[in-house]
N, C-alpha and C. Protein backbone atom coordinates (compact mmCIF):
# COMPACT_ATOMS: atom_id res chain seq x y z
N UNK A 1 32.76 -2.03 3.36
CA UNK A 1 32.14 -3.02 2.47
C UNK A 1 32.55 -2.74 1.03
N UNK A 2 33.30 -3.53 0.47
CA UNK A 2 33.94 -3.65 -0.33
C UNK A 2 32.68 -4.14 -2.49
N UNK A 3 31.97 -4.92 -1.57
CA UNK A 3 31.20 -5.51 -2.75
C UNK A 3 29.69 -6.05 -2.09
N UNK A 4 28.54 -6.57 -2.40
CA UNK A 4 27.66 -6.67 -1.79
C UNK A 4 27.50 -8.52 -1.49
N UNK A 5 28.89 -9.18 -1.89
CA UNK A 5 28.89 -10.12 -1.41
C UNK A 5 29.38 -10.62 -0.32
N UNK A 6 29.83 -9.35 -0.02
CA UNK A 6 31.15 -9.49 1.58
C UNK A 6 29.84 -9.30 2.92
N UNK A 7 28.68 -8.81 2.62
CA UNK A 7 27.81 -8.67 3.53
C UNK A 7 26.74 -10.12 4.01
N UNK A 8 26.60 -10.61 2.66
CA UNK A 8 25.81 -12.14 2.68
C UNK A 8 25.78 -13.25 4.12
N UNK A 9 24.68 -13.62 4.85
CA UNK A 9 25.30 -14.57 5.76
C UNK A 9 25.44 -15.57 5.03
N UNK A 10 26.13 -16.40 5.69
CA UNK A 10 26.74 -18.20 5.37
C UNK A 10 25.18 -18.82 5.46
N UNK A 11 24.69 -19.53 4.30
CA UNK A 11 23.49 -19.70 4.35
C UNK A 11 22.50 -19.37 3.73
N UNK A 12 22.28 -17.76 3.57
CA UNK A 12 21.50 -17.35 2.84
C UNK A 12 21.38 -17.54 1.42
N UNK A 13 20.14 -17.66 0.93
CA UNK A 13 20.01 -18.03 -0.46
C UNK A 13 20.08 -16.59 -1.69
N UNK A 14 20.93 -15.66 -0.88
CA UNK A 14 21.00 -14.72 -1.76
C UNK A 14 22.11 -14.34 -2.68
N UNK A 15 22.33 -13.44 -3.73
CA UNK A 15 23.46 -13.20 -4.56
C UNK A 15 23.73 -11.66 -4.70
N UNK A 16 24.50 -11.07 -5.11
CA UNK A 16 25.06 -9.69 -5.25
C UNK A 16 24.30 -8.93 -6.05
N UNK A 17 23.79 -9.76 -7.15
CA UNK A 17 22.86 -9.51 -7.41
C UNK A 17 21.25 -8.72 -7.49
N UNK A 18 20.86 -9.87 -6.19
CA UNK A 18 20.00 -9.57 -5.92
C UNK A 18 19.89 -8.10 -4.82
N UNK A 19 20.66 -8.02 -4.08
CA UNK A 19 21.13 -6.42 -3.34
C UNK A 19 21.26 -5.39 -4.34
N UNK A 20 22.28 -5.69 -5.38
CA UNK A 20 21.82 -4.65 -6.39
C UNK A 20 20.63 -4.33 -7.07
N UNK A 21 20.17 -5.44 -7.32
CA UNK A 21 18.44 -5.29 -8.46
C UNK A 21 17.22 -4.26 -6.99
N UNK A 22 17.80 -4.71 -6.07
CA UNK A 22 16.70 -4.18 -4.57
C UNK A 22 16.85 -2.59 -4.48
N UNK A 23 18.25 -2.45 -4.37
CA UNK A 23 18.94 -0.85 -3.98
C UNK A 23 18.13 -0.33 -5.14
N UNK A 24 17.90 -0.67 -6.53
CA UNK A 24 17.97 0.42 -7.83
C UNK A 24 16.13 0.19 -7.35
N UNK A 25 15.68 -0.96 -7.03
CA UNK A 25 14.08 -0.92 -7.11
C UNK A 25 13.46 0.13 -5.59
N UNK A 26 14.47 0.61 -4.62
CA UNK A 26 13.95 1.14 -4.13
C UNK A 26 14.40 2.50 -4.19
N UNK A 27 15.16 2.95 -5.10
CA UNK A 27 15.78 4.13 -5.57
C UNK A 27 14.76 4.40 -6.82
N UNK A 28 14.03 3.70 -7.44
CA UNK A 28 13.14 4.22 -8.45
C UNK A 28 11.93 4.11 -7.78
N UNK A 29 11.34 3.65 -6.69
CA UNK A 29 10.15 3.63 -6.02
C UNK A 29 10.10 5.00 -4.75
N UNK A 30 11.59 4.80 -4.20
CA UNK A 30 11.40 5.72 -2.94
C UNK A 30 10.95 5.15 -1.61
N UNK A 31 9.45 4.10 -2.04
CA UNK A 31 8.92 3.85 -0.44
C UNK A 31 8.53 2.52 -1.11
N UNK A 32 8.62 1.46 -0.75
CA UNK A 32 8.46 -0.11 -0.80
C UNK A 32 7.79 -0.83 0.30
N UNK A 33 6.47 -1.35 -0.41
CA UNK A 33 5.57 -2.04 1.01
C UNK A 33 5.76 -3.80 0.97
N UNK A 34 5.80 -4.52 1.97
CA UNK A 34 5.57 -5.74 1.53
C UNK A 34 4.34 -5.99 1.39
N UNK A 35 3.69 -5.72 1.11
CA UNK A 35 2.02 -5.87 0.65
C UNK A 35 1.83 -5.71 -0.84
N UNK A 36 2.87 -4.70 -1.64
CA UNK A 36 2.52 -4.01 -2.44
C UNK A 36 3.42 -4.82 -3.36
N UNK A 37 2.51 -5.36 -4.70
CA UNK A 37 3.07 -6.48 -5.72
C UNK A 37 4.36 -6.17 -6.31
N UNK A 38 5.01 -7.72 -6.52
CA UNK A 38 6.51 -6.79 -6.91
C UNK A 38 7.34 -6.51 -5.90
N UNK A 39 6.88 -6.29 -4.52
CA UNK A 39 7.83 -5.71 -3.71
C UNK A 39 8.50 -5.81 -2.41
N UNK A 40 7.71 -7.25 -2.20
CA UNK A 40 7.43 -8.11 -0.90
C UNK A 40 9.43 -8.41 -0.63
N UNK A 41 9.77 -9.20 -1.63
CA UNK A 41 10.98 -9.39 -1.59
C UNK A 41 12.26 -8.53 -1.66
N UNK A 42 11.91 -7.57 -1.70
CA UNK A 42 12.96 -6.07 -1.66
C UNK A 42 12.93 -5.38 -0.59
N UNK A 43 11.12 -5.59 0.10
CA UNK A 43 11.45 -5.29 1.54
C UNK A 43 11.62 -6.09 2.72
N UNK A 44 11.58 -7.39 2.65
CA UNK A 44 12.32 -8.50 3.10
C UNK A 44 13.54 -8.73 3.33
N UNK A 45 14.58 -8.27 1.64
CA UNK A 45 15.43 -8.66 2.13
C UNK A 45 16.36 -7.07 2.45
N UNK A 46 15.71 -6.13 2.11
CA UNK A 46 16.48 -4.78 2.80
C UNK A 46 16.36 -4.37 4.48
N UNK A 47 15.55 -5.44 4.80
CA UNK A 47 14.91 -5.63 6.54
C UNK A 47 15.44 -6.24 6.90
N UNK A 48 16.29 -7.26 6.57
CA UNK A 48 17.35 -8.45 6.48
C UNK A 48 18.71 -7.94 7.34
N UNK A 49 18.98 -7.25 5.61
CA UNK A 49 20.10 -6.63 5.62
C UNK A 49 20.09 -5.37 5.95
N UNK A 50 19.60 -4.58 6.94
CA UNK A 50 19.31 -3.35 6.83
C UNK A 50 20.45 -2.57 7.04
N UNK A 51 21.49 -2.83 8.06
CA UNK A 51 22.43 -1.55 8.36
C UNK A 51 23.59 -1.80 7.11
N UNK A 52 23.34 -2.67 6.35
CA UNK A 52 24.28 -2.12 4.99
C UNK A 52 23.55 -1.81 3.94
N UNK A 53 22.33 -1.82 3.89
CA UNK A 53 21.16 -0.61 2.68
C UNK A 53 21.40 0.52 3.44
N UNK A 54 21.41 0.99 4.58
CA UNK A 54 21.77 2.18 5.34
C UNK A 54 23.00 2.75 5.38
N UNK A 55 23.65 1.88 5.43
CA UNK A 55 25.29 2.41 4.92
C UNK A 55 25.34 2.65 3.20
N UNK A 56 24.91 1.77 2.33
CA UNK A 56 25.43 2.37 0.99
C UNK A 56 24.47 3.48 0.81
N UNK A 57 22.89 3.60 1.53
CA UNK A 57 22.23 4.46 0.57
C UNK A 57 22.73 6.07 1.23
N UNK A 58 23.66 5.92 2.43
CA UNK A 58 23.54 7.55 2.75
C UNK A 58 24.61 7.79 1.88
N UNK A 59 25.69 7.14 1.55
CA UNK A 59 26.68 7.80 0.47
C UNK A 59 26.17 8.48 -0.81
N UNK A 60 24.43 8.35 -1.20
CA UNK A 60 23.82 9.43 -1.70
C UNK A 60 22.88 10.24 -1.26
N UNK A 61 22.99 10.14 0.08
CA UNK A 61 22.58 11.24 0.37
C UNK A 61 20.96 10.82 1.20
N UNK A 62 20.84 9.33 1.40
CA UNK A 62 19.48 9.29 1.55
C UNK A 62 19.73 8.45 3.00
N UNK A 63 18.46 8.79 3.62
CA UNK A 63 18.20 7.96 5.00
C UNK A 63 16.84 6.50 4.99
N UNK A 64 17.35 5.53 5.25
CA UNK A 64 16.17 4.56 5.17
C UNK A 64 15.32 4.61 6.61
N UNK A 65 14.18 4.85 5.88
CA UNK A 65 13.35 4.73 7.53
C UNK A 65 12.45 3.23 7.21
N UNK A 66 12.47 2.93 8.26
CA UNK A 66 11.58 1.47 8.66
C UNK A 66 10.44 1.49 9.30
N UNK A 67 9.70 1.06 8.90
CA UNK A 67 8.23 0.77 9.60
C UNK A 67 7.91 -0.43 9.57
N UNK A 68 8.28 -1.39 11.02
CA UNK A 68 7.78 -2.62 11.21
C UNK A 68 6.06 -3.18 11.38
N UNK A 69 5.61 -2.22 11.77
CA UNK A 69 4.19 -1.81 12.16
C UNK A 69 3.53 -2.31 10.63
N UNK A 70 3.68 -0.99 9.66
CA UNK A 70 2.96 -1.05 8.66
C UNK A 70 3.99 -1.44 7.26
N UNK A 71 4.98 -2.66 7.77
CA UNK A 71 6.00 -2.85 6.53
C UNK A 71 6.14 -2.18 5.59
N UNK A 72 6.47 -1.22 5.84
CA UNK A 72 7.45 -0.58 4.66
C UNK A 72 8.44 0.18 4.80
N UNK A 73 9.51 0.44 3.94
CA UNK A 73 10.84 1.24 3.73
C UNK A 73 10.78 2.14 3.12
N UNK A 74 11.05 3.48 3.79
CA UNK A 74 11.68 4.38 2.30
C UNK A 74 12.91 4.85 2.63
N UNK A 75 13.17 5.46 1.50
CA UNK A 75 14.32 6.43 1.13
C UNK A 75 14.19 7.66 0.89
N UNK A 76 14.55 8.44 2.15
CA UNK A 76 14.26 9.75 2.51
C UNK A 76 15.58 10.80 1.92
N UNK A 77 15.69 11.35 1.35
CA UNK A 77 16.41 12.74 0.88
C UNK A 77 16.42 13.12 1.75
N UNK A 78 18.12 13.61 1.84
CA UNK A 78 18.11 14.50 2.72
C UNK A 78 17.98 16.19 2.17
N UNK A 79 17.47 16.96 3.10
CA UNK A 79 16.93 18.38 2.22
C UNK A 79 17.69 18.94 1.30
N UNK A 80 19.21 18.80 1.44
CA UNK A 80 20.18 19.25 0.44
C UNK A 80 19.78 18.71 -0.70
N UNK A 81 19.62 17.39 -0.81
CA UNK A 81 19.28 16.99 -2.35
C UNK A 81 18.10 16.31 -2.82
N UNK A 82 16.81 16.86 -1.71
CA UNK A 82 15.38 16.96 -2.23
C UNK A 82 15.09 17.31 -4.01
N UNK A 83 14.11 16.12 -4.73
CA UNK A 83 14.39 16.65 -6.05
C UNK A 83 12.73 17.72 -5.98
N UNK A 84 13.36 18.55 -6.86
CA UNK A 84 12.34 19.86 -7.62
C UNK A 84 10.87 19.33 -6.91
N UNK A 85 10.02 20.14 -6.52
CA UNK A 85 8.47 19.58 -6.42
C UNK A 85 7.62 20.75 -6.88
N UNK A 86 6.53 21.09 -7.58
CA UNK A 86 5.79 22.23 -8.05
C UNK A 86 4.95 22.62 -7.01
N UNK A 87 4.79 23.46 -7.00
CA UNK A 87 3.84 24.39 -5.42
C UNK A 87 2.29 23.13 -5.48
N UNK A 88 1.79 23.09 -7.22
CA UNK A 88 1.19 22.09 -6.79
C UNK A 88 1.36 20.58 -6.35
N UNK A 89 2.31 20.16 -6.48
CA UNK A 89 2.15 18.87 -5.89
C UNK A 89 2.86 19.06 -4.63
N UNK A 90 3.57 19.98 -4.04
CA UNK A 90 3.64 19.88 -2.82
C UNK A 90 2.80 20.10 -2.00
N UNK A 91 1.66 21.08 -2.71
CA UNK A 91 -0.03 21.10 -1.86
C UNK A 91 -0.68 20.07 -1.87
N UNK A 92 -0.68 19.33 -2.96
CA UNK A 92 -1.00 18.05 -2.81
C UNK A 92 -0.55 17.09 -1.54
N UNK A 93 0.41 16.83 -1.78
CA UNK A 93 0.92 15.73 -0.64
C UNK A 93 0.71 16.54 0.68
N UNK A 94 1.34 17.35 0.84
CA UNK A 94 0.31 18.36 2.31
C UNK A 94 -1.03 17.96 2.96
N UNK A 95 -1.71 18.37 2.09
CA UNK A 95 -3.26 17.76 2.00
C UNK A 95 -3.32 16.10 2.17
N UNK A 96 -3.06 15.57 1.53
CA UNK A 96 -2.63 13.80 1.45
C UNK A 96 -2.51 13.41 3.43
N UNK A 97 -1.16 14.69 3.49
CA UNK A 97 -0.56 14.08 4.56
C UNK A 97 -1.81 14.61 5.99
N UNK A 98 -2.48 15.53 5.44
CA UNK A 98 -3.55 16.01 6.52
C UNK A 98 -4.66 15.03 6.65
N UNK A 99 -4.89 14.14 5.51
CA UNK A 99 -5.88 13.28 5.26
C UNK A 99 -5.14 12.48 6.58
N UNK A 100 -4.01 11.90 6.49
CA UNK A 100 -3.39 10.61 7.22
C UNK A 100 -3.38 11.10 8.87
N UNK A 101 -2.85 12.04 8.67
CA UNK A 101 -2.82 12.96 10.52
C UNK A 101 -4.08 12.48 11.06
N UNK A 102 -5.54 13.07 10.01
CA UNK A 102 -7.12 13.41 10.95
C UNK A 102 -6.97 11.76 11.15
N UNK A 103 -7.14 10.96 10.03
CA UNK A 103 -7.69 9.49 10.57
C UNK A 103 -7.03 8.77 11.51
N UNK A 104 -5.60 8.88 11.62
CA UNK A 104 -4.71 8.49 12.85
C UNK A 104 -5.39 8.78 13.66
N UNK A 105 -5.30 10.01 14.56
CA UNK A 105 -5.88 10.51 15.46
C UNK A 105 -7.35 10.38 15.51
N UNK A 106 -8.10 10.04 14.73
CA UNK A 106 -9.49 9.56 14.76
C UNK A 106 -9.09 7.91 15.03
N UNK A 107 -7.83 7.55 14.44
CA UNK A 107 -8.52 5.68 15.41
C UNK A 107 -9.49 5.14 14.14
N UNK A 108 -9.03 5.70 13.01
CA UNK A 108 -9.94 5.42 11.66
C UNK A 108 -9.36 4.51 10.49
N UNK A 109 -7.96 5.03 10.52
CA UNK A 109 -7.13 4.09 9.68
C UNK A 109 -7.16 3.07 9.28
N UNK A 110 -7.19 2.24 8.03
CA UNK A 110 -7.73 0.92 7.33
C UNK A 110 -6.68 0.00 7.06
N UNK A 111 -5.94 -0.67 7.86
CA UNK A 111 -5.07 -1.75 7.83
C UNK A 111 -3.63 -0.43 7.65
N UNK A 112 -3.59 0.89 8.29
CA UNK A 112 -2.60 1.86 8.11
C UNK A 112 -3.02 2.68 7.05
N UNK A 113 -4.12 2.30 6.40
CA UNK A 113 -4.21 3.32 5.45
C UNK A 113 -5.48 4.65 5.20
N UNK A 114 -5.66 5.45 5.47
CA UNK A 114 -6.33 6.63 5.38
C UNK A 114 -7.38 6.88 3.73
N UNK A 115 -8.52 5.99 4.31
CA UNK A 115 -9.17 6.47 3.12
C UNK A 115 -10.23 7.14 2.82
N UNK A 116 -10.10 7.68 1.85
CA UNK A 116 -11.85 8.96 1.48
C UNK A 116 -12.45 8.55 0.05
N UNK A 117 -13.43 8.82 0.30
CA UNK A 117 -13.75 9.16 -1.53
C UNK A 117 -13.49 10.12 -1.89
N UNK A 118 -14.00 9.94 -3.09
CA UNK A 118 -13.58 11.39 -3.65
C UNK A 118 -14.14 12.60 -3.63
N UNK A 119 -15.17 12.45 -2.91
CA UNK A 119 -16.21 14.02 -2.58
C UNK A 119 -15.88 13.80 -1.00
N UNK A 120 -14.90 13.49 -0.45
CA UNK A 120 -14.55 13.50 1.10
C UNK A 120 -12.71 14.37 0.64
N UNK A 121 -12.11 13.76 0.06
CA UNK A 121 -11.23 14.46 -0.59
C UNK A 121 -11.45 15.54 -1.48
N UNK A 122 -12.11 15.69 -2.11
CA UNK A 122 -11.96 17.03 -2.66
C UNK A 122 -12.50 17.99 -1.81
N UNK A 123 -13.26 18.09 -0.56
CA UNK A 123 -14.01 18.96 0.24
C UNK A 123 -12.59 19.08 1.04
N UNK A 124 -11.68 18.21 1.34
CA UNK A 124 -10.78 18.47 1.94
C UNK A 124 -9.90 19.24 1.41
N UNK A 125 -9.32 19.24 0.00
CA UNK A 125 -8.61 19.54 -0.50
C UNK A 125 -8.86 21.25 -0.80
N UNK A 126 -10.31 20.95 -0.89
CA UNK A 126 -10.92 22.33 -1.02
C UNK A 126 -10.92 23.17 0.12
N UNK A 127 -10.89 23.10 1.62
CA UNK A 127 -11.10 23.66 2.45
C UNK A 127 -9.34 24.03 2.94
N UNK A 128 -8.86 23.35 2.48
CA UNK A 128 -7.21 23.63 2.75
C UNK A 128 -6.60 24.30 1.80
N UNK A 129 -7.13 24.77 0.88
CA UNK A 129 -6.14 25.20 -0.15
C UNK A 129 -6.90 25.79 -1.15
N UNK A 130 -8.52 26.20 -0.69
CA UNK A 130 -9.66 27.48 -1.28
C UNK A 130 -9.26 27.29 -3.06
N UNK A 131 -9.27 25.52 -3.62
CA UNK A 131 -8.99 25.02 -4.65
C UNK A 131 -9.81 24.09 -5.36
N UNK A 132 -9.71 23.75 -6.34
CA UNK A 132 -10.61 22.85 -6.76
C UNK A 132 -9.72 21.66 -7.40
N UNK A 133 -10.02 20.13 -6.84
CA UNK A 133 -9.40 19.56 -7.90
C UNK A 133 -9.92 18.88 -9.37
N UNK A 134 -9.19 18.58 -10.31
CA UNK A 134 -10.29 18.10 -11.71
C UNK A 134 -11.34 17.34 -11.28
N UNK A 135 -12.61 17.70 -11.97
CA UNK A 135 -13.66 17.21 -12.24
C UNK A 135 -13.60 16.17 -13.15
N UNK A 136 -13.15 15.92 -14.13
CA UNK A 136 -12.93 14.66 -15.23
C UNK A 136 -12.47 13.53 -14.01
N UNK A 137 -12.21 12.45 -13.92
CA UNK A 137 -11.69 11.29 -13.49
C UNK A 137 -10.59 11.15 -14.00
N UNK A 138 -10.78 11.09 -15.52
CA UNK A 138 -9.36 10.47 -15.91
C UNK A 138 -8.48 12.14 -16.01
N UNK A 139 -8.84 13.01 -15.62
CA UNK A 139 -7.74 14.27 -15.28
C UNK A 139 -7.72 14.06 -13.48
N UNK A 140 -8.39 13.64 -12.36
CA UNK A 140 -8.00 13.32 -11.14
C UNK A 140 -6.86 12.22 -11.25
N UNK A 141 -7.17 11.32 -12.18
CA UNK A 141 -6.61 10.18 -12.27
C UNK A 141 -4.93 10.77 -12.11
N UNK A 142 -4.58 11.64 -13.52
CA UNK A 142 -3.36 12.22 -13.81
C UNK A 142 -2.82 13.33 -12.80
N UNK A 143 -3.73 13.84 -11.91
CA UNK A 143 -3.78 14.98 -11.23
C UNK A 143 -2.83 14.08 -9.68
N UNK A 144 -3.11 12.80 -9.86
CA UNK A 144 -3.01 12.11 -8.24
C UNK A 144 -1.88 11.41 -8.95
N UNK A 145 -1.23 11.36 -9.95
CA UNK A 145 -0.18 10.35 -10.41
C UNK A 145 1.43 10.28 -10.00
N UNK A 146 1.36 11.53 -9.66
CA UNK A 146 2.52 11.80 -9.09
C UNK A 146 2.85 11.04 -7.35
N UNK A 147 1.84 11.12 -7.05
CA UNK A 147 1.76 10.93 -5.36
C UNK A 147 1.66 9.11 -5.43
N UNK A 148 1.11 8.71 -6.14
CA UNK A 148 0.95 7.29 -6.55
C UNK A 148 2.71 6.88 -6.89
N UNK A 149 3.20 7.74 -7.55
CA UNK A 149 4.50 7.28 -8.17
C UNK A 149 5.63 7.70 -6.93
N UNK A 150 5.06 8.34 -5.79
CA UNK A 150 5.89 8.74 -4.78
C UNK A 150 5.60 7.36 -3.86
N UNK A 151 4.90 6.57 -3.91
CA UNK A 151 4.36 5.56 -2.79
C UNK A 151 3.58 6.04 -1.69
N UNK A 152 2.91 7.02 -1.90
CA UNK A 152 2.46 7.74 -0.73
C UNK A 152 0.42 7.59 -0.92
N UNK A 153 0.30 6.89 -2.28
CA UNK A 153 -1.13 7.28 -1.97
C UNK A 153 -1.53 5.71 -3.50
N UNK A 154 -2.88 5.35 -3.66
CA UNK A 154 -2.66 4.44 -4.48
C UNK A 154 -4.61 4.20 -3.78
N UNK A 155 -4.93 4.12 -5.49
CA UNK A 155 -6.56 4.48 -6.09
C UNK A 155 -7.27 2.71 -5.70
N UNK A 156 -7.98 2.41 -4.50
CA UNK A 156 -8.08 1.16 -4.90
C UNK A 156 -9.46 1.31 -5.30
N UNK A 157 -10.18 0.48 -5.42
CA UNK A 157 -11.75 0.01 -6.71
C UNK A 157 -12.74 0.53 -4.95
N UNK A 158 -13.62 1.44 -5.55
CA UNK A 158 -14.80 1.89 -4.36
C UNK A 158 -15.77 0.71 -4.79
N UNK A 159 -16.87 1.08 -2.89
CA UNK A 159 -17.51 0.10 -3.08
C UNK A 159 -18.97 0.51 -4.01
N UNK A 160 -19.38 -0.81 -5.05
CA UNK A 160 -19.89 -0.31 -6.11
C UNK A 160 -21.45 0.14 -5.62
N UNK A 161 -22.06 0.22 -4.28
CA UNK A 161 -22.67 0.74 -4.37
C UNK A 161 -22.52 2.50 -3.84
N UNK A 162 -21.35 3.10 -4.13
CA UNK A 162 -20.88 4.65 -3.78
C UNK A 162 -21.13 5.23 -5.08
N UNK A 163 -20.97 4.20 -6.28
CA UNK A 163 -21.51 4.98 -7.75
C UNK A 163 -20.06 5.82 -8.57
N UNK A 164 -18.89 5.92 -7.66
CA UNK A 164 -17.38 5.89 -7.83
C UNK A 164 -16.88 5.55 -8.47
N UNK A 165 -15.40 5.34 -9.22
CA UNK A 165 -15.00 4.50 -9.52
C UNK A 165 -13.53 4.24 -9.10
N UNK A 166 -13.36 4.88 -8.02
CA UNK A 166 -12.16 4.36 -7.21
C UNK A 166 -12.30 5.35 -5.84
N UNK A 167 -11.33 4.97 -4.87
CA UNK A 167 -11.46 5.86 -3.30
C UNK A 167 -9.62 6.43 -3.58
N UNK A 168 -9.57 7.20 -2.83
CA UNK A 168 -8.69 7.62 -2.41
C UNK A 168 -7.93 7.75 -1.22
N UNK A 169 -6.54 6.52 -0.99
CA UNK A 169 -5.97 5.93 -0.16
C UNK A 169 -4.53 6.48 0.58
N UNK A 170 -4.63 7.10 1.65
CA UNK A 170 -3.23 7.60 1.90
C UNK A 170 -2.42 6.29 2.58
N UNK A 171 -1.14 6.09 2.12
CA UNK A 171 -0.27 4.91 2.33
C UNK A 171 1.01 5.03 3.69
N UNK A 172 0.77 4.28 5.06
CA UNK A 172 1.67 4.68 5.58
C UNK A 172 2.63 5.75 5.59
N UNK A 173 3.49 5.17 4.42
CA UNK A 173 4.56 5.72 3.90
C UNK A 173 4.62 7.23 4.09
N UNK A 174 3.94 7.96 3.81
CA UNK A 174 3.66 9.01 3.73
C UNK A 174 4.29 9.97 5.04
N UNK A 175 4.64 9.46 6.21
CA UNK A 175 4.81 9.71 7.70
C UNK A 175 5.90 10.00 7.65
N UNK A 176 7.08 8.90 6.81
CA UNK A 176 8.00 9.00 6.62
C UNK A 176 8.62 10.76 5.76
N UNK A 177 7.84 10.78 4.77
CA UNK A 177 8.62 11.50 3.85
C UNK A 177 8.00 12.65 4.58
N UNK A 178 6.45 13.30 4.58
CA UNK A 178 6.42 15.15 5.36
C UNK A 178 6.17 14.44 6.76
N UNK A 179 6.58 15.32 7.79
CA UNK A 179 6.50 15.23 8.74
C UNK A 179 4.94 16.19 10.00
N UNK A 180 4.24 16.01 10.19
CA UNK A 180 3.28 16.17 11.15
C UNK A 180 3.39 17.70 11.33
N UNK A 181 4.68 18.21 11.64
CA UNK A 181 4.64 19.46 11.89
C UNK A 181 4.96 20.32 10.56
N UNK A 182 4.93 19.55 9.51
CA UNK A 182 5.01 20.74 8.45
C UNK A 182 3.30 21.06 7.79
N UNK A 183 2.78 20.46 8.50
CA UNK A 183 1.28 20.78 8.24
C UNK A 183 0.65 22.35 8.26
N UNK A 184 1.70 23.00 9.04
CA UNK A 184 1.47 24.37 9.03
C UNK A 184 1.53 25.36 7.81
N UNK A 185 2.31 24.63 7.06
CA UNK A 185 2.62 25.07 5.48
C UNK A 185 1.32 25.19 4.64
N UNK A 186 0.86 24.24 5.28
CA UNK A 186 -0.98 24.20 4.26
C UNK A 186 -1.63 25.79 4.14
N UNK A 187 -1.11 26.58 5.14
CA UNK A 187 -1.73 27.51 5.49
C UNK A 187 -1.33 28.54 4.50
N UNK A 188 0.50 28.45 4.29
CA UNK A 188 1.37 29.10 3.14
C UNK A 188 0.95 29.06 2.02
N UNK A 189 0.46 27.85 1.77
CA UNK A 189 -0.19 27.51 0.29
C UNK A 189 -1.23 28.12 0.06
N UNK A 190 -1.75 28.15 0.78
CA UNK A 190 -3.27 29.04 0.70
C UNK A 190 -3.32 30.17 0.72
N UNK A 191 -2.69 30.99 1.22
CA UNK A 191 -2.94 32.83 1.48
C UNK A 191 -2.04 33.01 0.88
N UNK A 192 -1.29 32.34 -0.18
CA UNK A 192 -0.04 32.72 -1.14
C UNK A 192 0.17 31.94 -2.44
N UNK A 193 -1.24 32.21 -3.02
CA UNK A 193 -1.31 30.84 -4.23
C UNK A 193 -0.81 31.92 -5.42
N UNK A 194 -0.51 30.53 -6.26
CA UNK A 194 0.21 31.38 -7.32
C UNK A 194 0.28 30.12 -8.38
N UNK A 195 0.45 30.60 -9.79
CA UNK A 195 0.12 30.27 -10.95
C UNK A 195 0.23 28.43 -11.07
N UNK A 196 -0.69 28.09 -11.14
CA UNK A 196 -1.01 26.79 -11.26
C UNK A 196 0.57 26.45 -12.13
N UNK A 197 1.47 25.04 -11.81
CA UNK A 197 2.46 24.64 -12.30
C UNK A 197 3.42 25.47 -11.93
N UNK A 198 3.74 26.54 -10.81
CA UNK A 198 4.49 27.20 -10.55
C UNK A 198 5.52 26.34 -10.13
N UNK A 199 6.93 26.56 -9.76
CA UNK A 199 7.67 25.42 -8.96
C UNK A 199 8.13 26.31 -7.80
N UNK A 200 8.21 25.61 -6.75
CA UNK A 200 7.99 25.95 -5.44
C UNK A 200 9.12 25.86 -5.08
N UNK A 201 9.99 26.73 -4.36
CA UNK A 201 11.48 26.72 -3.86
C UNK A 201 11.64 26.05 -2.52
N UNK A 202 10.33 25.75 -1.41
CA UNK A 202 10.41 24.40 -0.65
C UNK A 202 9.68 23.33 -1.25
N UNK A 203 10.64 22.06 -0.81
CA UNK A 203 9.56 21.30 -1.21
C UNK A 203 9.01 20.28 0.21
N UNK A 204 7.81 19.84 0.13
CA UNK A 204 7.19 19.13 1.05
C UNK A 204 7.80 18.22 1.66
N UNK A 205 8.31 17.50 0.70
CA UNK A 205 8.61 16.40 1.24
C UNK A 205 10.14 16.27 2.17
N UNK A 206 9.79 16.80 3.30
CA UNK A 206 10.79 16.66 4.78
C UNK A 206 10.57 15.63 4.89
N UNK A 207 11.99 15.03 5.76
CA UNK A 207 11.37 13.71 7.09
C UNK A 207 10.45 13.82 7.81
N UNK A 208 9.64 12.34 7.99
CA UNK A 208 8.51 12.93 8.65
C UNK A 208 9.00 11.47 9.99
N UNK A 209 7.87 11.57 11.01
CA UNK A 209 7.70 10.60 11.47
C UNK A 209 6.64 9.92 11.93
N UNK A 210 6.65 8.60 12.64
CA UNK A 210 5.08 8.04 12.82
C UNK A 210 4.20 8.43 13.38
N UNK A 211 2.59 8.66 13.14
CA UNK A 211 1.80 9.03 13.88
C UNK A 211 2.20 8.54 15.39
């Protein structure tokens, strides 16, 4: 494939364009839902076209996984060129991804998505990793921003009689990037903690796959 117009069917209302503006929006997102604003049409038409988003994106190095189930795409690194993750946010998403494991297997899951409040999450977070997360909101807020900016998790409005002011949502996606069996790592994190902002020489985020 020479250009991204040589792939187009006869018919389609699309342009070269638009394949390019998609590739860079899911190269700055990582994981793309059609649910999720903004993004309906990037995972439409990369579902379309899928085995040539799969062909250009491994020439850097990345694998697209598909989830017809719970529409969405990501773009998985392969471990060679996983970027940097800090011991804490790879405990983070760990935890995230333990949240998504229990409710699967509980048959609990909310349209695919795994949710707690925030005194259901932090007891979790706390029992996995003998940690505390911020007490302020708007420092949870910044504390969870990263995982939000990974597509893996995303704050929606609690219900107002919980006294809250948001829940905490694990996003499909998430299956994709750690995988089920690296859950054992939670354990690493814990009996081997070390200086808050440390950077961590694995990082979490393996291929994962679907519950």
């Amino acid at each position: 494939m020479n250009d991204w117009k040589d792939v187009i069917n006869p018919g389609d209302p699309y342009t070269a364009d638009d394949f390019r503006n998609v590739a860079l929006q899911l190269l700055s997102h990582q994981i793309l839902y059609e649910q999720a604003k903004g993004q309906a049409f990037a995972y439409r038409l990369i579902m379309r076209y899928l085995g040539p988003f799969k062909e250009v994106f491994s020439l850097v190095g990345l694998s697209l996984v598909a989830d017809a189930e719970y529409r969405f795409i990501a773009a998985v690194p392969d471990a060679t060129k996983q970027s940097p993750m800090s011991r804490e946010e790879a405990r983070l998403l760990l935890v995230l991804r333990k949240a998504y494991h229990t409710h699967a297997i509980e048959g609990s899951l909310d349209e695919g998505r795994a949710v707690l409040t925030i005194e259901e999450f932090r007891e979790l977070y706390r029992s996995e990793t003998e940690l505390e997360l911020p007490v302020n909101t708007g420092e949870l807020r910044d504390f969870l921003a990263r995982m939000k900016a990974l597509g893996v998790l995303n704050l929606p409005e609690a219900d107002e009689a919980s006294g809250q002011p948001f829940d905490i949502a694990g996003l499909p996606g998430i299956t994709a990037l750690v995988s089920e069996g690296s859950l054992w790592r939670l354990n690493d994190y814990r009996t081997n903690l070390v200086p808050q902002g440390e950077t961590s020489s694995n990082n979490a985020g393996i291929e994962g796959d679907a519950e």
